[in-house]
N, C-alpha and C. Protein backbone atom coordinates (compact mmCIF):
# COMPACT_ATOMS: atom_id res chain seq x y z
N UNK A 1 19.40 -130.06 172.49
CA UNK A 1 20.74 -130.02 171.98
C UNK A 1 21.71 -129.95 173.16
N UNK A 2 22.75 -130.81 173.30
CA UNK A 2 23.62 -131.05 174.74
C UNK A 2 24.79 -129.67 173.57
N UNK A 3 25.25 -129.41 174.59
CA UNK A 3 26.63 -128.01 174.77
C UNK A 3 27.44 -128.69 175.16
N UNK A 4 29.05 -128.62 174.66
CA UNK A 4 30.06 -129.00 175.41
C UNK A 4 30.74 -127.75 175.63
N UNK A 5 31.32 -127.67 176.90
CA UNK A 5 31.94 -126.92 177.21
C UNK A 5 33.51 -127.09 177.41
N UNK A 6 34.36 -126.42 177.34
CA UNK A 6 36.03 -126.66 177.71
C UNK A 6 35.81 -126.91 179.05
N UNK A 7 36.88 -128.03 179.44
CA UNK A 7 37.12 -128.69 180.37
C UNK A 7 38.10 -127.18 181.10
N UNK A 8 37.81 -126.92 182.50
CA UNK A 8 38.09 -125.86 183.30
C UNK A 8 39.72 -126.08 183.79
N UNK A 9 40.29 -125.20 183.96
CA UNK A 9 41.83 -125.66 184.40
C UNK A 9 41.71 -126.56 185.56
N UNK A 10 40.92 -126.41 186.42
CA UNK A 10 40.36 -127.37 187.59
C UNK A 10 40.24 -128.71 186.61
N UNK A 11 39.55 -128.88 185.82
CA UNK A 11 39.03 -130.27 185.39
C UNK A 11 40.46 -130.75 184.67
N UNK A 12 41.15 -130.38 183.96
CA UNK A 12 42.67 -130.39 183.31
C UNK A 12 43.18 -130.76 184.08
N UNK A 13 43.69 -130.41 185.46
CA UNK A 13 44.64 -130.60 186.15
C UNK A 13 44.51 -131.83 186.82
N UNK A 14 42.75 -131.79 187.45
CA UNK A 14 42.67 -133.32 187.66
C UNK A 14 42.92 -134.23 187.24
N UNK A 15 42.14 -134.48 185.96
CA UNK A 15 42.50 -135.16 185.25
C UNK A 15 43.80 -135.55 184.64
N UNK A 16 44.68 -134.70 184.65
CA UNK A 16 46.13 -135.12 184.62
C UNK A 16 46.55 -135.94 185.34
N UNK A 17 46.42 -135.57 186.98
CA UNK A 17 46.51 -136.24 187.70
C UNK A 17 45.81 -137.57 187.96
N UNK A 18 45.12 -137.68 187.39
CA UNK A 18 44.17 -139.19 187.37
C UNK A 18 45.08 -139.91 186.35
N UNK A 19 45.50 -139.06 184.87
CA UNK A 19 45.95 -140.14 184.60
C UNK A 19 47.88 -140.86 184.70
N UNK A 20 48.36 -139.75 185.98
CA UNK A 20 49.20 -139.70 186.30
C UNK A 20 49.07 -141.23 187.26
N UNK A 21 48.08 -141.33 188.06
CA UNK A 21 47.76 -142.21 188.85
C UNK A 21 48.00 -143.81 188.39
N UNK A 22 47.31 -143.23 186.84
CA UNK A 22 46.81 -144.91 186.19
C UNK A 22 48.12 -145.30 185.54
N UNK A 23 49.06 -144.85 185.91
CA UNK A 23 50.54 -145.19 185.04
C UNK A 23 51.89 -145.27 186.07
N UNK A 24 50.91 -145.04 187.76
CA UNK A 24 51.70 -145.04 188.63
C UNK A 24 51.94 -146.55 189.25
N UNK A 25 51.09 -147.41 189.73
CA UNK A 25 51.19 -148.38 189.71
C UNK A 25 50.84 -148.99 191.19
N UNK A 26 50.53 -147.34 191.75
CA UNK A 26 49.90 -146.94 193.41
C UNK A 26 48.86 -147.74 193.67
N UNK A 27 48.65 -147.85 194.40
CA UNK A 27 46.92 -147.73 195.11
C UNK A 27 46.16 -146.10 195.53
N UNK A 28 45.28 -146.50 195.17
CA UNK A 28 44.26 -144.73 195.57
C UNK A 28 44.78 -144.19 197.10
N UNK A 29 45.14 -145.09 198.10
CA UNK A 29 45.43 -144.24 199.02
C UNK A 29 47.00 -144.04 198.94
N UNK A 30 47.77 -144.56 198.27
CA UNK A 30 48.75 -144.46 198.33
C UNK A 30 49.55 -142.93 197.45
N UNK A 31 48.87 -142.78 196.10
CA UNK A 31 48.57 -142.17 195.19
C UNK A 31 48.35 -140.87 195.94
N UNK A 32 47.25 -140.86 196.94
CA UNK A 32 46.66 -139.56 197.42
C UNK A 32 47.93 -139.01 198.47
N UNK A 33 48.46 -139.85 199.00
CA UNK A 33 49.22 -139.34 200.03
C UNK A 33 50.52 -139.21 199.04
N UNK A 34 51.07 -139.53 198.21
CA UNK A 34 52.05 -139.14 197.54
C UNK A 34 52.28 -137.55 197.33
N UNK A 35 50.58 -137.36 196.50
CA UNK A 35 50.37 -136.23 195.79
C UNK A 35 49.83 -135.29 196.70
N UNK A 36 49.48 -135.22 198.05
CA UNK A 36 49.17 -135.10 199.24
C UNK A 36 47.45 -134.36 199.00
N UNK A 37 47.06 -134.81 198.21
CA UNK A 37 45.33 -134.72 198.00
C UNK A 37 44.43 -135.63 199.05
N UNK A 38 43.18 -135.18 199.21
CA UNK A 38 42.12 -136.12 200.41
C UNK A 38 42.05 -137.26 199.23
N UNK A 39 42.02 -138.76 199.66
CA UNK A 39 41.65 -139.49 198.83
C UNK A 39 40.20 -139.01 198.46
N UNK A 40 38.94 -138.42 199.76
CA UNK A 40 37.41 -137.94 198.85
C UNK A 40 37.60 -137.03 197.88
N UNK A 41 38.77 -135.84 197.73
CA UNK A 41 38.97 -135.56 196.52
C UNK A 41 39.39 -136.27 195.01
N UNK A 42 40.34 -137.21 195.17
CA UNK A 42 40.61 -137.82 194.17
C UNK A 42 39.83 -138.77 193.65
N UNK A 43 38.54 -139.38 194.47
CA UNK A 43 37.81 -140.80 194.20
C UNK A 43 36.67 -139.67 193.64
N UNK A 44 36.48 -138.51 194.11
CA UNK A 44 35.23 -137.57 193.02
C UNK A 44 35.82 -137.38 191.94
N UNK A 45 37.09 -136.94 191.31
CA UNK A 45 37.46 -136.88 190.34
C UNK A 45 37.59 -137.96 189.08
N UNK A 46 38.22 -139.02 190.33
CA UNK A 46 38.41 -140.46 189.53
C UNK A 46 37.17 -140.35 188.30
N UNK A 47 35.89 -140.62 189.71
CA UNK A 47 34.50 -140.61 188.64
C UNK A 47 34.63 -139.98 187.31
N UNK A 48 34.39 -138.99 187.93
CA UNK A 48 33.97 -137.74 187.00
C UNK A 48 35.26 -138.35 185.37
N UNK A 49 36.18 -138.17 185.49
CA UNK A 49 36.95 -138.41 185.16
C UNK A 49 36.60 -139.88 184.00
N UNK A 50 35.82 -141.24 184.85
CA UNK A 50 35.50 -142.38 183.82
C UNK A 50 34.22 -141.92 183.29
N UNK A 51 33.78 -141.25 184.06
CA UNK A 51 32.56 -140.80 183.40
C UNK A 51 32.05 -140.00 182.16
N UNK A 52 33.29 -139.26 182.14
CA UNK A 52 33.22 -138.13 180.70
C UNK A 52 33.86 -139.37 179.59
N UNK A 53 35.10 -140.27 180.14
CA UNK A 53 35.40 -141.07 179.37
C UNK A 53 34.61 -142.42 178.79
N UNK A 54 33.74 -142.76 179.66
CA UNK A 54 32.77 -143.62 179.16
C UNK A 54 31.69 -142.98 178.13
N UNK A 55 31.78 -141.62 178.20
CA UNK A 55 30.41 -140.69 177.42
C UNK A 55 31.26 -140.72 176.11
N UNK A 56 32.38 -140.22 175.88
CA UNK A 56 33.00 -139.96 174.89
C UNK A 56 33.75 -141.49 174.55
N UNK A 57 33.69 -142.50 174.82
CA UNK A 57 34.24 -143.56 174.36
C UNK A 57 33.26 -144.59 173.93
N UNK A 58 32.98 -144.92 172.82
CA UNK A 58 31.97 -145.56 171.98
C UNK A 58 32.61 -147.30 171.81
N UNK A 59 33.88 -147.47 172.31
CA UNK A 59 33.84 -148.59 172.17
C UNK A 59 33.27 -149.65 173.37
N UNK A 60 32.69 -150.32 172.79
CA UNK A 60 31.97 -151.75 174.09
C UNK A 60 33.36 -152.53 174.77
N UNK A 61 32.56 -152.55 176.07
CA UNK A 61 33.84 -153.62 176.75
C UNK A 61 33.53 -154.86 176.35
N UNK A 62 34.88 -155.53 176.62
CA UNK A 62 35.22 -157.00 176.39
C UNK A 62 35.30 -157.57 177.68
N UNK A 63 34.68 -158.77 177.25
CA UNK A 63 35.26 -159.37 178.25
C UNK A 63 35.66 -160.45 177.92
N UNK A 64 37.01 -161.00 178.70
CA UNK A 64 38.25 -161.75 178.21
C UNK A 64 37.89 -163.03 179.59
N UNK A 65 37.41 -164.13 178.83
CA UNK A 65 37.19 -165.33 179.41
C UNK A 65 38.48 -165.65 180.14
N UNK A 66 39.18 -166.35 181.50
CA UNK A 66 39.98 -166.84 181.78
C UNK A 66 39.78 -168.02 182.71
N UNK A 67 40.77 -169.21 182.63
CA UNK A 67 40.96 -170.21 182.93
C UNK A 67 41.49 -170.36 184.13
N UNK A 68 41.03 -171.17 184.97
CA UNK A 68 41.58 -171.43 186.40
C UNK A 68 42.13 -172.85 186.64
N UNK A 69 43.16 -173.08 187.46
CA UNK A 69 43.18 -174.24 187.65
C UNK A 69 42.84 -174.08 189.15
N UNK A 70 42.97 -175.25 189.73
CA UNK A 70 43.11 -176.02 191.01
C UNK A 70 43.71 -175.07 192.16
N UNK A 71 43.59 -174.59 193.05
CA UNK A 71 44.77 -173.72 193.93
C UNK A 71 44.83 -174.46 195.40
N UNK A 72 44.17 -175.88 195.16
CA UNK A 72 44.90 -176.52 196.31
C UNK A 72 46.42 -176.87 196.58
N UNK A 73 46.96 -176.44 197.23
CA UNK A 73 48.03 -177.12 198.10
C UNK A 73 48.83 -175.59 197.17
N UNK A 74 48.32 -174.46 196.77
CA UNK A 74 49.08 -173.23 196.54
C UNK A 74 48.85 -172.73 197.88
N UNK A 75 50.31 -171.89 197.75
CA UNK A 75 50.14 -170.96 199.22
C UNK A 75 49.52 -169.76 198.69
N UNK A 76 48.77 -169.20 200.05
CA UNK A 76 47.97 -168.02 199.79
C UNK A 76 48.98 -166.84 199.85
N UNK A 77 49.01 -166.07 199.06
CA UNK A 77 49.87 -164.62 198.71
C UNK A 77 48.97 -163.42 199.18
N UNK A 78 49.43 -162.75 200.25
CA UNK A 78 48.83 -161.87 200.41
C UNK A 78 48.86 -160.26 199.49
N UNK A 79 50.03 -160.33 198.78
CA UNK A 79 50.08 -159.17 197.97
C UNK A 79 49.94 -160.00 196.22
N UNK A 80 49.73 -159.45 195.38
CA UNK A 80 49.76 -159.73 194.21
C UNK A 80 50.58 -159.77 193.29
N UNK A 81 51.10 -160.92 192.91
CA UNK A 81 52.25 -160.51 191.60
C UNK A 81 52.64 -159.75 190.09
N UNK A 82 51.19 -159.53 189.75
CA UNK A 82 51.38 -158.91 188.85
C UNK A 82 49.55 -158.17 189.16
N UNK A 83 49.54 -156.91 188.68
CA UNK A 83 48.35 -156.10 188.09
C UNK A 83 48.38 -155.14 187.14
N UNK A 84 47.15 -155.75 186.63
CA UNK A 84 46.49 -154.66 184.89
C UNK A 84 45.53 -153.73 185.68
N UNK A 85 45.83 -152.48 185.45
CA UNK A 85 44.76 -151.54 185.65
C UNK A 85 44.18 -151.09 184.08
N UNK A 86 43.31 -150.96 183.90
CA UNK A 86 42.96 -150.67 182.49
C UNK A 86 42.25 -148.84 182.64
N UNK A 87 42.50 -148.24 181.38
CA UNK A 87 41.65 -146.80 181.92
C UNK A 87 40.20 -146.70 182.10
N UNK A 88 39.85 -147.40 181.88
CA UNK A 88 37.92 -147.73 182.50
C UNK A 88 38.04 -147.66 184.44
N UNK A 89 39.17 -148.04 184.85
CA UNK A 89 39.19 -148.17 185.92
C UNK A 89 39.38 -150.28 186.55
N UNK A 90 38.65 -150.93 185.50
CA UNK A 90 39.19 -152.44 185.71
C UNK A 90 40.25 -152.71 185.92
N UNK A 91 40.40 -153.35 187.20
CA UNK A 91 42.02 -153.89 187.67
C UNK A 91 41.77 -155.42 188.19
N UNK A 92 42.91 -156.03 187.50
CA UNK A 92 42.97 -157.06 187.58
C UNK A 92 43.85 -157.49 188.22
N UNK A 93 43.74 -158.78 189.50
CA UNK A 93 45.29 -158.78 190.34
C UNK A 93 45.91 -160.34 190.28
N UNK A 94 46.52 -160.58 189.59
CA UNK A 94 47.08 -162.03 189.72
C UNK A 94 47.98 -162.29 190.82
N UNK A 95 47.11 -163.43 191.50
CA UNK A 95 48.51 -164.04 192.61
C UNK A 95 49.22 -164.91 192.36
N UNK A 96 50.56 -165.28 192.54
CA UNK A 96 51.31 -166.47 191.91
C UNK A 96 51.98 -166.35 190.56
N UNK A 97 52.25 -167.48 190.42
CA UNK A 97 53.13 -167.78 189.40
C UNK A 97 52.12 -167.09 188.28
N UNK A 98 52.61 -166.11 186.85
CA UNK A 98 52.11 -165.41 186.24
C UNK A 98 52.33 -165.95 184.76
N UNK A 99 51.81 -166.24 183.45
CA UNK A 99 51.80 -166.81 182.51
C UNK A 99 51.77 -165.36 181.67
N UNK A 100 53.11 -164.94 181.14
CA UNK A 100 53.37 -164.14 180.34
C UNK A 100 52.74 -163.79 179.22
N UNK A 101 52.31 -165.16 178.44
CA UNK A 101 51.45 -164.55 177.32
C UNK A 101 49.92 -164.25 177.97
N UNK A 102 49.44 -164.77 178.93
CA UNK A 102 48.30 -164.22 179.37
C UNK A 102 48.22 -162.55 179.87
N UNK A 103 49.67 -162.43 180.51
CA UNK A 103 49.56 -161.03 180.47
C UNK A 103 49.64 -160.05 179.07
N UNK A 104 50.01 -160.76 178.10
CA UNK A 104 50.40 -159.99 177.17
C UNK A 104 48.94 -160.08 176.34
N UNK A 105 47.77 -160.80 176.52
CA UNK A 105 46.23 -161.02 176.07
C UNK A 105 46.08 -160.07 176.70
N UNK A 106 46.14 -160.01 178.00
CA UNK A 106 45.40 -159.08 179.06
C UNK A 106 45.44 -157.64 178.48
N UNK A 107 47.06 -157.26 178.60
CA UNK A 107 47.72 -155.65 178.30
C UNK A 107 46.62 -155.37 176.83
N UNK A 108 46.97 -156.70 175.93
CA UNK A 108 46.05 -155.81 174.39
C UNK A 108 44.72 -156.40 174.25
N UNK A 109 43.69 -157.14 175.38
CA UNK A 109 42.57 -157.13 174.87
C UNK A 109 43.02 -158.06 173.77
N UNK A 110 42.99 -159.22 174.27
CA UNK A 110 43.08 -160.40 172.74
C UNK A 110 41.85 -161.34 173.47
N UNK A 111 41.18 -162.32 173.04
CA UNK A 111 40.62 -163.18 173.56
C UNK A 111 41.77 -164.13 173.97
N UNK A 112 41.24 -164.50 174.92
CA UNK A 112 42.48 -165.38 175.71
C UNK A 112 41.81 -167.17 175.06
């Protein structure tokens, strides 16, 4: 028989902060130095953190087929124009010109 136990003010607070992170729009090191935490603290938590959520989350991932074209004679972008972080931790980074309803498949999990 598995026991659950209450999540510890330690585990609360992290986790706040994790999901403070996923709505920030940071990068992990950026995130850490904001909040002035070791990023090896926050990337143990991260885990821990998808991990209780993958235990307690019964729904299956999707995966959302997407279409490419051609990217000859596109210039290479070194930063990204748009990104989906999802709470599983999946992040997705589009470079270039961005197709709105694809982001709007993306944000709700539609088949594209």
């Amino acid at each position: 028989m598995e026991h659950k136990t209450s999540p510890t003010p330690r585990t609360q607070q992290m986790y706040t902060l994790i999901e403070k992170y996923f709505s920030s729009g940071s990068t992990q090191k950026q995130f850490c130095q904001q909040e002035s935490i070791p990023l090896s603290t926050f990337t143990y938590w991260l885990r821990h953190y998808r991990r209780s959520n993958q235990n307690s989350d019964q729904k299956s991932a999707e995966f959302i087929p997407l279409g490419f074209t051609s990217t000859r004679n596109i210039p290479v972008l070194s930063q990204p124009t748009c990104a989906v972080e999802y709470p599983n931790g999946v992040l997705v980074r589009l470079f270039g010109s961005v197709d709105v309803q694809l982001i709007s498949r993306l944000v709700n999990l539609q088949e594209v």
